[in-house]
N, C-alpha and C. Protein backbone atom coordinates (compact mmCIF):
# COMPACT_ATOMS: atom_id res chain seq x y z
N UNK A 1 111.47 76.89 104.03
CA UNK A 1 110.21 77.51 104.42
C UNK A 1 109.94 78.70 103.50
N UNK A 2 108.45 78.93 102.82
CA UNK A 2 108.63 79.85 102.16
C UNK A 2 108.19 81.24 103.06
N UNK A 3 108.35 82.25 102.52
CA UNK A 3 108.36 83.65 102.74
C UNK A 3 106.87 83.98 103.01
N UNK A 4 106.12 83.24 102.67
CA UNK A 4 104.70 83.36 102.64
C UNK A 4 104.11 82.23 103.09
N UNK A 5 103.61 82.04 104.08
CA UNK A 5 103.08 80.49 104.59
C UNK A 5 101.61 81.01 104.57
N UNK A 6 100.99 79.57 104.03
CA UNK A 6 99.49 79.35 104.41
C UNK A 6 98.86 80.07 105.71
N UNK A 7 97.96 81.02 105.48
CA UNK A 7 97.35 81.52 106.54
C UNK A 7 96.41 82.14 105.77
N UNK A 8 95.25 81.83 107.23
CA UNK A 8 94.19 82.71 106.85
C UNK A 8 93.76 83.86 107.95
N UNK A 9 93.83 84.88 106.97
CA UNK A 9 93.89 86.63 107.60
C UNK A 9 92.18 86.47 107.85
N UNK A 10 91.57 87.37 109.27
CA UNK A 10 90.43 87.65 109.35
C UNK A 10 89.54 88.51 110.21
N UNK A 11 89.00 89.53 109.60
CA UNK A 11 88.50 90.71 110.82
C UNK A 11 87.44 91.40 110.17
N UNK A 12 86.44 92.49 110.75
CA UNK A 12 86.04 93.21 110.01
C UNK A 12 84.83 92.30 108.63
N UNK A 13 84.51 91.67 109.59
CA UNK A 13 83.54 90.52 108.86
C UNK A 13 83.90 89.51 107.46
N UNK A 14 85.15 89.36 107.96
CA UNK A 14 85.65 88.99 106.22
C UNK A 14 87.00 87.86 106.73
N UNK A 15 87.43 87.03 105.87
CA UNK A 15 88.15 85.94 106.00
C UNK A 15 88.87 85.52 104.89
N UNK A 16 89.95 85.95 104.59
CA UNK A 16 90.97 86.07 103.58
C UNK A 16 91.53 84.12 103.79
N UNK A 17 91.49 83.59 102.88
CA UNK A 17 91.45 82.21 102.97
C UNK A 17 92.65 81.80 101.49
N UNK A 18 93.16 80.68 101.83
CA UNK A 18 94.28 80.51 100.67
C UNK A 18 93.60 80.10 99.51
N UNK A 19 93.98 80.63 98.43
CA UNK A 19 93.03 79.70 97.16
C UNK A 19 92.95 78.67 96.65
N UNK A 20 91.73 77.77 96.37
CA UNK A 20 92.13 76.65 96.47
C UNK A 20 91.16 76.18 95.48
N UNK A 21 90.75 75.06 94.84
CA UNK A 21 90.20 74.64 93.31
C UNK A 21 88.84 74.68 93.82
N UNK A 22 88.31 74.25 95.25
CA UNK A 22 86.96 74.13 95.73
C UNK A 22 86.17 75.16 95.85
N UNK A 23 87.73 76.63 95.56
CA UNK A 23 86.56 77.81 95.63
C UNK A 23 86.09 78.50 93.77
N UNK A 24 86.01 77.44 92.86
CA UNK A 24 85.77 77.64 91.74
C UNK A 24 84.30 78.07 91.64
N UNK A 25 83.47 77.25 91.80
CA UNK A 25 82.03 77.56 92.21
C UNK A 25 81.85 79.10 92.73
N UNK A 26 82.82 79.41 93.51
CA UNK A 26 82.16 80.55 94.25
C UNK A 26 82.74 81.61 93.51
N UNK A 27 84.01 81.48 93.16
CA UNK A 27 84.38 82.97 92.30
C UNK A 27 83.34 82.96 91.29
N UNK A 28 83.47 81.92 90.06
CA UNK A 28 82.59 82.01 89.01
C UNK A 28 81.32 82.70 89.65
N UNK A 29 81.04 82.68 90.56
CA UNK A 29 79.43 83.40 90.86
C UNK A 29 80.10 85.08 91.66
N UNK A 30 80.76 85.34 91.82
CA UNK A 30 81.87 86.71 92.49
C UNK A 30 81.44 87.33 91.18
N UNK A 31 82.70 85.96 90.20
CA UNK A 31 82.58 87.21 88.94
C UNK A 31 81.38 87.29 87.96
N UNK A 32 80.56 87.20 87.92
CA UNK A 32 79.27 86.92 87.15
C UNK A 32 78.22 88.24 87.88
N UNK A 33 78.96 88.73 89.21
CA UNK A 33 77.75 89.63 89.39
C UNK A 33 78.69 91.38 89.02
N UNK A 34 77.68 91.57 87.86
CA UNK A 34 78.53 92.76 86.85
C UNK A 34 79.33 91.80 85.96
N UNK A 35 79.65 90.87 85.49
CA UNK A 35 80.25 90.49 84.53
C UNK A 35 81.55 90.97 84.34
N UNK A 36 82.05 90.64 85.38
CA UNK A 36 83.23 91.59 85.81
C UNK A 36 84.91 91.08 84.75
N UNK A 37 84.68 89.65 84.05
CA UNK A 37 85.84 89.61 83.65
C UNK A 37 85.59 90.58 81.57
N UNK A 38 84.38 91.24 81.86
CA UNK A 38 84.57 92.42 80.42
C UNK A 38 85.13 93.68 80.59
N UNK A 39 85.36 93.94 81.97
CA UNK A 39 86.53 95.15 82.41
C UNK A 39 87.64 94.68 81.66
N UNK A 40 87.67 96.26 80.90
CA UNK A 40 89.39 96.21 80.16
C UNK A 40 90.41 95.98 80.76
N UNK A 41 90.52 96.35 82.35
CA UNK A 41 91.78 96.98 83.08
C UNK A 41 91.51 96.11 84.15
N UNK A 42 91.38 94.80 83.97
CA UNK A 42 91.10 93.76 85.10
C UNK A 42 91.61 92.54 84.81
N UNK A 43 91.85 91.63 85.76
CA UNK A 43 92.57 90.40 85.10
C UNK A 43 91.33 89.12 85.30
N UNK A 44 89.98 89.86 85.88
CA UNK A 44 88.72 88.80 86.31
C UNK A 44 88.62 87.49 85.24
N UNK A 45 88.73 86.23 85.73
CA UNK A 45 88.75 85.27 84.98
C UNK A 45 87.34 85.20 84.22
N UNK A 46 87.19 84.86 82.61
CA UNK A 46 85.71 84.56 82.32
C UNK A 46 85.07 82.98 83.16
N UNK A 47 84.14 83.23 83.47
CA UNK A 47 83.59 81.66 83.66
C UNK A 47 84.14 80.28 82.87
N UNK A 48 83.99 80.00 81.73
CA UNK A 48 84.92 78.86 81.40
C UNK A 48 86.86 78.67 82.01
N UNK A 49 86.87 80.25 82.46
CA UNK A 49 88.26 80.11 82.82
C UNK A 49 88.53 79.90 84.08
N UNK A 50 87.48 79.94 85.01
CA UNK A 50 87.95 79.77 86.67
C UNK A 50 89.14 79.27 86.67
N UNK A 51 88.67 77.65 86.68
CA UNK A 51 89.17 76.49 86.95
C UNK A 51 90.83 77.01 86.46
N UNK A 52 91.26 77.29 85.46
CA UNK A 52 92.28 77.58 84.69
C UNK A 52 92.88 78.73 85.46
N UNK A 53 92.45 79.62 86.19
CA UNK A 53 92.74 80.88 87.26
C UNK A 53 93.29 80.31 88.39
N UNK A 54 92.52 79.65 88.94
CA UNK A 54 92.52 78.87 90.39
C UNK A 54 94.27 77.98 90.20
N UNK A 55 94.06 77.29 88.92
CA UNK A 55 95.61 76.53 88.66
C UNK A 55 97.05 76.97 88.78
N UNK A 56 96.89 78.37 87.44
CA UNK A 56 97.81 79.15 87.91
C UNK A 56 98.15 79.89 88.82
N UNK A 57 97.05 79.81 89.59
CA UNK A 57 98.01 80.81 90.78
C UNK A 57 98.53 79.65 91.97
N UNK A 58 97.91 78.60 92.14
CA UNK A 58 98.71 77.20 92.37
C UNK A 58 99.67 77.57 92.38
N UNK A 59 99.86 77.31 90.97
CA UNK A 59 101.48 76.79 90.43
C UNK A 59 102.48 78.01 90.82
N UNK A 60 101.77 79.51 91.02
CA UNK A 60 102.73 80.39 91.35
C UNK A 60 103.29 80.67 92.48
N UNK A 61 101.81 80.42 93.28
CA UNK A 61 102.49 79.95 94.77
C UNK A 61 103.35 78.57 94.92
N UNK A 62 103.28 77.52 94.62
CA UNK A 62 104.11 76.34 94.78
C UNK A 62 105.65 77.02 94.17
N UNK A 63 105.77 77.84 93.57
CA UNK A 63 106.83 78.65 92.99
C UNK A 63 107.31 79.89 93.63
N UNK A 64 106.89 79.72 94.85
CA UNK A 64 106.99 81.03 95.96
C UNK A 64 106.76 82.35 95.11
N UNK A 65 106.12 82.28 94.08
CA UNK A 65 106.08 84.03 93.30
C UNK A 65 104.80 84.71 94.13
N UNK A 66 103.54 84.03 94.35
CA UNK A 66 102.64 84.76 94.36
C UNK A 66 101.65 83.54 95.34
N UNK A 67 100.88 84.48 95.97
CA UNK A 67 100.08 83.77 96.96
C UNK A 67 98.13 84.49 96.90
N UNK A 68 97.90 83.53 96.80
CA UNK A 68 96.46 83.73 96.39
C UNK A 68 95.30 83.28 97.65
N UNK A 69 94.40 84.50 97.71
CA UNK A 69 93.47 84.43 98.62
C UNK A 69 92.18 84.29 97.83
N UNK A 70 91.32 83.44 98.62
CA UNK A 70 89.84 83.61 98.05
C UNK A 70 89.14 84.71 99.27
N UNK A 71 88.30 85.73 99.23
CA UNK A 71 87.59 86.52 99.96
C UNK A 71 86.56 85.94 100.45
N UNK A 72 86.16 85.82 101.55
CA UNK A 72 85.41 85.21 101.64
C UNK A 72 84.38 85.95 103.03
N UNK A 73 82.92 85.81 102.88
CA UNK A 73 82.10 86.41 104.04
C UNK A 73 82.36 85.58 105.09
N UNK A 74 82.84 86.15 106.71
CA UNK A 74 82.81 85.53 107.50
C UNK A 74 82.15 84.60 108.19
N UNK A 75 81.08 85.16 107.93
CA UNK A 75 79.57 83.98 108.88
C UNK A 75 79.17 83.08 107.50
N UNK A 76 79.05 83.70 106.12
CA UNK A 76 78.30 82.94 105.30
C UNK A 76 79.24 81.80 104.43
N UNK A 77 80.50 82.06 104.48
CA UNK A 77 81.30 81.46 103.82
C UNK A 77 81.54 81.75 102.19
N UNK A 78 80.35 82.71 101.82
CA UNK A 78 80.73 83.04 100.73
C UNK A 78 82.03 83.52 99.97
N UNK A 79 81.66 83.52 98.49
CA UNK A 79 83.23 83.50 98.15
C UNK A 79 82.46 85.17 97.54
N UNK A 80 83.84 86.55 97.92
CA UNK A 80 83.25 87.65 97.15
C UNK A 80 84.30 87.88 96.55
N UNK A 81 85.39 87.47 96.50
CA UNK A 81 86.00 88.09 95.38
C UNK A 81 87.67 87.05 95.53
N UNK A 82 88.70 88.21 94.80
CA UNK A 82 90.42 87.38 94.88
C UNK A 82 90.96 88.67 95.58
N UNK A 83 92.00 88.09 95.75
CA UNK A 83 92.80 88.97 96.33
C UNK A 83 94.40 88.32 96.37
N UNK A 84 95.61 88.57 96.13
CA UNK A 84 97.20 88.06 96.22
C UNK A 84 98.14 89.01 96.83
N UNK A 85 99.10 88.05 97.30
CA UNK A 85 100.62 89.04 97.40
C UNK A 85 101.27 88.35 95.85
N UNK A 86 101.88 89.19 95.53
CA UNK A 86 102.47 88.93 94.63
C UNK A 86 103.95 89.49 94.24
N UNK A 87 104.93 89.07 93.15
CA UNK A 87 105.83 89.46 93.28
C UNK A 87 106.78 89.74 94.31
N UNK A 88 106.44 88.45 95.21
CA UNK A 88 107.29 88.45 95.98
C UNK A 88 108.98 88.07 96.25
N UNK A 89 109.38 89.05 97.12
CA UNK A 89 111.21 89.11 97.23
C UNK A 89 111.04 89.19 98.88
N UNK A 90 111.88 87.77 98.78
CA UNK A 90 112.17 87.34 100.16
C UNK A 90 113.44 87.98 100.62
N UNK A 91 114.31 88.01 99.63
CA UNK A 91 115.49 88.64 100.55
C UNK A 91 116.03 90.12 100.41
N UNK A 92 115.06 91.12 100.13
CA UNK A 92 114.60 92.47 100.52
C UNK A 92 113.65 92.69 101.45
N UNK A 93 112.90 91.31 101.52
CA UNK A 93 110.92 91.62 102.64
C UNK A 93 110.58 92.37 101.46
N UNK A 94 110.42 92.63 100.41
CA UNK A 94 109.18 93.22 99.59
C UNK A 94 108.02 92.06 99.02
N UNK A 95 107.00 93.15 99.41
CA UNK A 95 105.65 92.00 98.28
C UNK A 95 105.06 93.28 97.95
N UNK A 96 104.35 92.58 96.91
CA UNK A 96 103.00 93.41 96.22
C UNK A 96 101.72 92.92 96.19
N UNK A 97 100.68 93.60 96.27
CA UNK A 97 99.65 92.98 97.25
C UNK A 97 98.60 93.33 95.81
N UNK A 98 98.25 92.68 95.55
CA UNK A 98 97.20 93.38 93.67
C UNK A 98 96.38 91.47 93.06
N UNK A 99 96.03 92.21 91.72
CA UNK A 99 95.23 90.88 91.55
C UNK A 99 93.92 90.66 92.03
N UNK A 100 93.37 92.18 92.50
CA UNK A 100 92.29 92.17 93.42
C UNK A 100 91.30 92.19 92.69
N UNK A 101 90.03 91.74 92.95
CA UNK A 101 88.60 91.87 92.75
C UNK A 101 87.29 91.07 93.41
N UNK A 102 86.47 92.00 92.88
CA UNK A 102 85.45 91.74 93.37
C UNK A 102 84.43 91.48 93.15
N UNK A 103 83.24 91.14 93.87
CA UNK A 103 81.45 91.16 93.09
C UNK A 103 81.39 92.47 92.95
N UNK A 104 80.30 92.60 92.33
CA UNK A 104 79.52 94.17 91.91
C UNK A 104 79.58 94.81 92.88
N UNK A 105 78.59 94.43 94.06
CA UNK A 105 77.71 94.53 95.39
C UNK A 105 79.00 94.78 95.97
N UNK A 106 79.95 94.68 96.14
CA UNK A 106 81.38 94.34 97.56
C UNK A 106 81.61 95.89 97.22
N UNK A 107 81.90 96.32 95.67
CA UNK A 107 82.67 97.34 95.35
C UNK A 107 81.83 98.78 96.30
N UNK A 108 82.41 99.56 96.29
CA UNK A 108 82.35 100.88 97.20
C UNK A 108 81.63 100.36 98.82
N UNK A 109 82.24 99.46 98.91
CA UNK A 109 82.01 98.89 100.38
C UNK A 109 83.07 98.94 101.52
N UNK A 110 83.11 98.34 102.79
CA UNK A 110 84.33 98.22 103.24
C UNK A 110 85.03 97.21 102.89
N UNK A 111 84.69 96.49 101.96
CA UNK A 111 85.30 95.42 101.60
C UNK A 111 87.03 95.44 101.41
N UNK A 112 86.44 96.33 100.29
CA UNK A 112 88.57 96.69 99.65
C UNK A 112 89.06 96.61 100.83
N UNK A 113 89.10 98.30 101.71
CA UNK A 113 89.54 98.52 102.52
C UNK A 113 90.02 97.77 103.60
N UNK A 114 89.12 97.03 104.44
CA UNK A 114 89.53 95.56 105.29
C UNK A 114 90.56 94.54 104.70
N UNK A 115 90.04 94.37 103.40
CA UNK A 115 90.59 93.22 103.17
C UNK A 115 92.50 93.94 102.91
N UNK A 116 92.88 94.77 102.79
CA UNK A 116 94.46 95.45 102.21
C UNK A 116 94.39 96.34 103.93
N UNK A 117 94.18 96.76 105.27
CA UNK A 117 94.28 96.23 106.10
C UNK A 117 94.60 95.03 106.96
N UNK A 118 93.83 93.98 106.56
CA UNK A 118 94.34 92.64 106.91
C UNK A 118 95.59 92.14 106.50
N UNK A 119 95.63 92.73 104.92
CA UNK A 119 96.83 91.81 104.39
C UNK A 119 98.20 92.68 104.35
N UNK A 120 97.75 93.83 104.77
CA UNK A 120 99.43 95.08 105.01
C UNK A 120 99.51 94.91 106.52
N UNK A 121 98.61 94.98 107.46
CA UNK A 121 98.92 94.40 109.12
C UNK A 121 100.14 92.53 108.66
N UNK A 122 99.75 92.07 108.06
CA UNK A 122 100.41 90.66 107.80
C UNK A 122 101.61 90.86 107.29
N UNK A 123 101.40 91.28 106.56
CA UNK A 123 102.78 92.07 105.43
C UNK A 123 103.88 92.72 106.30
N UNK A 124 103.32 93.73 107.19
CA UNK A 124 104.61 94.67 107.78
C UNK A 124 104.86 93.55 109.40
N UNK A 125 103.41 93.44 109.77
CA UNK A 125 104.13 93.28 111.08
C UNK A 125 104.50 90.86 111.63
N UNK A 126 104.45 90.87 110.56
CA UNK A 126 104.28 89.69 111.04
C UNK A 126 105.28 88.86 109.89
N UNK A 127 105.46 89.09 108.62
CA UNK A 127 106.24 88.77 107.01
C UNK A 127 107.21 89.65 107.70
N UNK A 128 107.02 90.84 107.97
CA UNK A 128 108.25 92.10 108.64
C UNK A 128 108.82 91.95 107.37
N UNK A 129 107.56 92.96 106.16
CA UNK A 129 108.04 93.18 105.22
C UNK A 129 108.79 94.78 105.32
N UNK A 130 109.90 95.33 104.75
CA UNK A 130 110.10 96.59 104.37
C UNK A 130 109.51 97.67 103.85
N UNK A 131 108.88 97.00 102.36
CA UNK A 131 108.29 97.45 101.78
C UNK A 131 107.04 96.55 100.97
N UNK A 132 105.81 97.24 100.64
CA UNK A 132 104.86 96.38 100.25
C UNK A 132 104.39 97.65 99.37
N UNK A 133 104.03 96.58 97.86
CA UNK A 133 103.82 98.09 96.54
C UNK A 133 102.47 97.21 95.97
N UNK A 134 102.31 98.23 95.23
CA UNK A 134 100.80 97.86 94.03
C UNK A 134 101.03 98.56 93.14
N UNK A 135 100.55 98.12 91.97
CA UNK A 135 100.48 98.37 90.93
C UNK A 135 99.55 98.71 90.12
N UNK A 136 99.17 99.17 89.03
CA UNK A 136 97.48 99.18 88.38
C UNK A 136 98.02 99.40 86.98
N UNK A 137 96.86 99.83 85.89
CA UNK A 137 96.66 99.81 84.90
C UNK A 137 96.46 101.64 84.76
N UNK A 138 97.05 102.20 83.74
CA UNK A 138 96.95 103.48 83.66
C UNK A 138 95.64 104.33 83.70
N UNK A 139 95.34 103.31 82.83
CA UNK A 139 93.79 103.58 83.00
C UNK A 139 92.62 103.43 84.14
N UNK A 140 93.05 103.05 84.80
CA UNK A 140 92.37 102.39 85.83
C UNK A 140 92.18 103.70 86.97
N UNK A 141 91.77 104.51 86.70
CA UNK A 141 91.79 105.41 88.07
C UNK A 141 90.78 105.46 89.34
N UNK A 142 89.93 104.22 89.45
CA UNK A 142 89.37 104.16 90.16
C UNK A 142 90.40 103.20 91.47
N UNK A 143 91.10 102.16 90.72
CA UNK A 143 92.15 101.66 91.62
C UNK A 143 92.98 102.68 91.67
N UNK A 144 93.55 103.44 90.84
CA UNK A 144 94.57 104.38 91.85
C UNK A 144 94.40 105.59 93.19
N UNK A 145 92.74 105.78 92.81
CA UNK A 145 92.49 106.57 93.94
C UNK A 145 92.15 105.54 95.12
N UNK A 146 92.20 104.62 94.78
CA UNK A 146 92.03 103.29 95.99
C UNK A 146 93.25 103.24 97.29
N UNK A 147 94.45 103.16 96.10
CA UNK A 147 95.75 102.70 96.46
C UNK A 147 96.20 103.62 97.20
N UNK A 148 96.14 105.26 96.69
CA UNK A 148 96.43 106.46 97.09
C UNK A 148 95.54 106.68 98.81
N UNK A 149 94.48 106.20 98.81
CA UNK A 149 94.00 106.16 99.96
C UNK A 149 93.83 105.44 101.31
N UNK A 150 95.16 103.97 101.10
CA UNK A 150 95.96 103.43 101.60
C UNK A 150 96.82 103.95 102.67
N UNK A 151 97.39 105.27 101.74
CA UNK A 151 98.48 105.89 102.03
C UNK A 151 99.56 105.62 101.67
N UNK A 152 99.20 104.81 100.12
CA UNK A 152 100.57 104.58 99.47
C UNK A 152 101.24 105.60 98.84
N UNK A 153 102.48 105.86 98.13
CA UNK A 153 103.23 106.85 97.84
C UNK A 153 103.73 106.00 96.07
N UNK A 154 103.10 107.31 95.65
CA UNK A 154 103.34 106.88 93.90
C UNK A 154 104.86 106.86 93.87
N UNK A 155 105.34 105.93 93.09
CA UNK A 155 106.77 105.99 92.77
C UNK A 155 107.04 106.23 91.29
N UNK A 156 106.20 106.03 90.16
CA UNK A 156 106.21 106.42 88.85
C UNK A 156 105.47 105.70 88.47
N UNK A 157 105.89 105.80 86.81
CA UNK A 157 105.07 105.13 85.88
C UNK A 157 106.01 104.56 84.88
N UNK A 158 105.83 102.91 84.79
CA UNK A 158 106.36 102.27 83.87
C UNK A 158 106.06 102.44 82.08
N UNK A 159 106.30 102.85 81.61
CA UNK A 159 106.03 102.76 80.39
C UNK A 159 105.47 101.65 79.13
N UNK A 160 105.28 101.09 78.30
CA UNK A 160 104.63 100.22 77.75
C UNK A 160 105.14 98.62 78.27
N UNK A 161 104.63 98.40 79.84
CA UNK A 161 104.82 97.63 80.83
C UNK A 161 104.55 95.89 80.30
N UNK A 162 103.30 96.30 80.24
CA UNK A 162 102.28 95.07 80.25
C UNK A 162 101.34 94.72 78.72
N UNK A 163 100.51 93.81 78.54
CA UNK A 163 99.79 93.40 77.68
C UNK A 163 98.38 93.96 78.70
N UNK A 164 97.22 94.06 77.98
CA UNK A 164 95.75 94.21 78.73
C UNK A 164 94.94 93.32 78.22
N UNK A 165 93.54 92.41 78.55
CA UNK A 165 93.15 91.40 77.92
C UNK A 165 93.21 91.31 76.82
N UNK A 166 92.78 92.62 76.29
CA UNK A 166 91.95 92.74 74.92
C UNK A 166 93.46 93.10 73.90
N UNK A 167 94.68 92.70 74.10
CA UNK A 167 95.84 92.75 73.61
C UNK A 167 96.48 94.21 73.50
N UNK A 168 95.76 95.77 73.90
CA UNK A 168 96.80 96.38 73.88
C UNK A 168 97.72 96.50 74.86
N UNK A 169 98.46 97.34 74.72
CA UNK A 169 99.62 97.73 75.58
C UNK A 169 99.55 98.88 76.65
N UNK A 170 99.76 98.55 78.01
CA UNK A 170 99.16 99.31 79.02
C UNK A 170 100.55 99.71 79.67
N UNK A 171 100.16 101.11 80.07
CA UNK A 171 101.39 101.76 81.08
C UNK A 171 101.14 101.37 82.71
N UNK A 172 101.71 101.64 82.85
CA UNK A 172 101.59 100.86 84.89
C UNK A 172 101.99 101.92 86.11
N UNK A 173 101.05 102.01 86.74
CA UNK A 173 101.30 103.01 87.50
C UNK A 173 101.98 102.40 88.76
N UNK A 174 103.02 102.43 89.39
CA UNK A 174 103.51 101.77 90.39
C UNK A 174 103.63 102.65 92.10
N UNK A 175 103.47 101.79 92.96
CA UNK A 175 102.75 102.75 94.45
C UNK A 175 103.53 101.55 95.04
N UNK A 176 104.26 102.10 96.28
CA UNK A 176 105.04 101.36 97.54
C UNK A 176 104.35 102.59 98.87
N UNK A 177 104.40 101.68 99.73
CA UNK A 177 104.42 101.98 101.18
C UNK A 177 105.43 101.47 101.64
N UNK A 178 106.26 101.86 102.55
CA UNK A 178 107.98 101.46 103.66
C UNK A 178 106.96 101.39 105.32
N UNK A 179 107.77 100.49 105.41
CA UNK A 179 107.39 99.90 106.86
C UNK A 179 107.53 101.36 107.50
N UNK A 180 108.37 101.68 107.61
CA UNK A 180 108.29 103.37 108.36
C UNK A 180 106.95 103.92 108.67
N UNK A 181 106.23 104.12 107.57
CA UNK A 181 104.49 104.56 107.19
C UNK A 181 104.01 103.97 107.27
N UNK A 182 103.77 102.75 107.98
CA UNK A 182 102.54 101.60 108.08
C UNK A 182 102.17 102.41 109.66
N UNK A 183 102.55 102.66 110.87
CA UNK A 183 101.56 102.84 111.69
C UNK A 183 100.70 104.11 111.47
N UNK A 184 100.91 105.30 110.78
CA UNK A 184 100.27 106.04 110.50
C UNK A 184 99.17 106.23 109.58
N UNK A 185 99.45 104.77 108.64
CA UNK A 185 98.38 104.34 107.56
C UNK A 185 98.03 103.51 108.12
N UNK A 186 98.09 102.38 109.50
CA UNK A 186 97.01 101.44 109.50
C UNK A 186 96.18 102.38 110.53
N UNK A 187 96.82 103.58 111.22
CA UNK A 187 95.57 104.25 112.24
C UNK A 187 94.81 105.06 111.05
N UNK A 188 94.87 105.36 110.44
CA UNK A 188 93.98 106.11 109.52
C UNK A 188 93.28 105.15 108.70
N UNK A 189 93.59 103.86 107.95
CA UNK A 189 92.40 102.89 107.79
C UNK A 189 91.57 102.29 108.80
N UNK A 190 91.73 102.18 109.97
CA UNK A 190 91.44 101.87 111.10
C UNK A 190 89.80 103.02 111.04
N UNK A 191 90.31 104.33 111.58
CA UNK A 191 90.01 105.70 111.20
C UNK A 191 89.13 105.81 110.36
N UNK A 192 88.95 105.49 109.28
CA UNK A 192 87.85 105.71 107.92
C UNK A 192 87.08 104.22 107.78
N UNK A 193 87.50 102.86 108.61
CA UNK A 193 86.88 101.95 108.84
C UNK A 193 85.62 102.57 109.78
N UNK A 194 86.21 102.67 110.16
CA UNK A 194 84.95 103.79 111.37
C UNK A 194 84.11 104.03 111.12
N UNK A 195 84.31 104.83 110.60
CA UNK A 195 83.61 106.46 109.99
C UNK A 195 82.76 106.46 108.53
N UNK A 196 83.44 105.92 107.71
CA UNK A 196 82.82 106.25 106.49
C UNK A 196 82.96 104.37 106.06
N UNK A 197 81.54 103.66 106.17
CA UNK A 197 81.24 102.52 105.14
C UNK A 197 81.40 102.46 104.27
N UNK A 198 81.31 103.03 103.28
CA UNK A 198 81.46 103.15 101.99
C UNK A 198 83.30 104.04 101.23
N UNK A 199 83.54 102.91 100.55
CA UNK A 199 85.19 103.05 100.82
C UNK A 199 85.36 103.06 99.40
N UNK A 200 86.38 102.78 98.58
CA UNK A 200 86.67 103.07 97.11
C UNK A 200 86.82 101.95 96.41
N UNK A 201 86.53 101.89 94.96
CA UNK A 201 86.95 100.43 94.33
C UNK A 201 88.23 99.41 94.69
N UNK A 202 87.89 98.64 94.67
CA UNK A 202 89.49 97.58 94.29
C UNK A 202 90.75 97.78 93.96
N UNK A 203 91.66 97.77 94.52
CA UNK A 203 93.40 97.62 94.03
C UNK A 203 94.14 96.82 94.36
């Protein structure tokens, strides 16, 4: 049995759904609003590449590494964006929850927010993960003030980590939350679900 079983997470008008080749159509139109795969510090597939996106993360889940969600509007079925656990370790309970994006329109919405709610409620209390981390791009500080507002806890910075589309070399900022701190961070996303609609970019 793997560590991650098929399920679909859903609340907060939104429906975290497993990824699957039929939702090609709908990302390609996710990512097309803002042209989102010309972000430097993003992994957004170009349009000729859906199909080729949708595969590999297949193959990574059939490989228990990584598990892929399509976002999807609750009532309309639309597709708004991706979302994964990833890097997953079954026999610590750690995952990493990243790979995220979105349409134009979703971003500074409650979107983020719900959707890394849904999938850290899954993560701690139900996977009865330990720990659940994210990661970003150094550059990227619109996801790190994302992540940070989670209530994740920076753990450092990797050094010349990764490749970035456009072939340079990117540092990595790395963020864990411990099951310990999940009820005090899901009442405070709970909390600013509330209160303030308008929530922070993608992580």
């Amino acid at each position: 049995m793997a560590f991650v079983e098929p399920v679909t997470l859903q609340g907060h008008g939104l429906r975290l759904v497993p990824l699957e080749l039929a939702h090609e159509a709908g990302l390609r139109a996710a990512a097309a609003d803002g042209e989102l795969w010309k972000l430097r510090v993003t992994s957004v597939p170009e349009p000729a590449l859906t199909r080729a996106y949708i595969e590999t993360a297949l193959a990574a889940r059939q490989a228990e590494k990584c598990f892929a969600f399509a976002v999807t509007d609750a009532q309309s079925g639309e597709v708004l964006g991706s979302t994964s656990y990833h890097d997953i370790l079954p026999a610590v309970k750690r995952l990493e929850i990243g790979y995220t994006w979105y349409a134009q329109r979703c971003q500074r919405t409650h979107v983020n927010t719900s959707c890394k709610l849904l999938m850290m409620t899954h993560a701690f209390e139900t996977l009865g993960c330990h720990v659940v981390g994210w990661r970003t791009d150094n550059f990227n500080y619109a996801s790190q003030r994302a992540i940070e507002r989670l209530g994740a806890k920076k753990d450092g910075v990797i050094r010349g980590h990764a490749l970035r589309r456009d072939g340079t070399i990117r540092d990595t900022v790395m963020y864990s939350m411990r099951s310990g701190e999940w009820p005090e961070a899901k009442a405070q996303l709970l909390y600013l679900l509330g209160r303030h609609p308008l929530m922070e970019a993608p992580c």
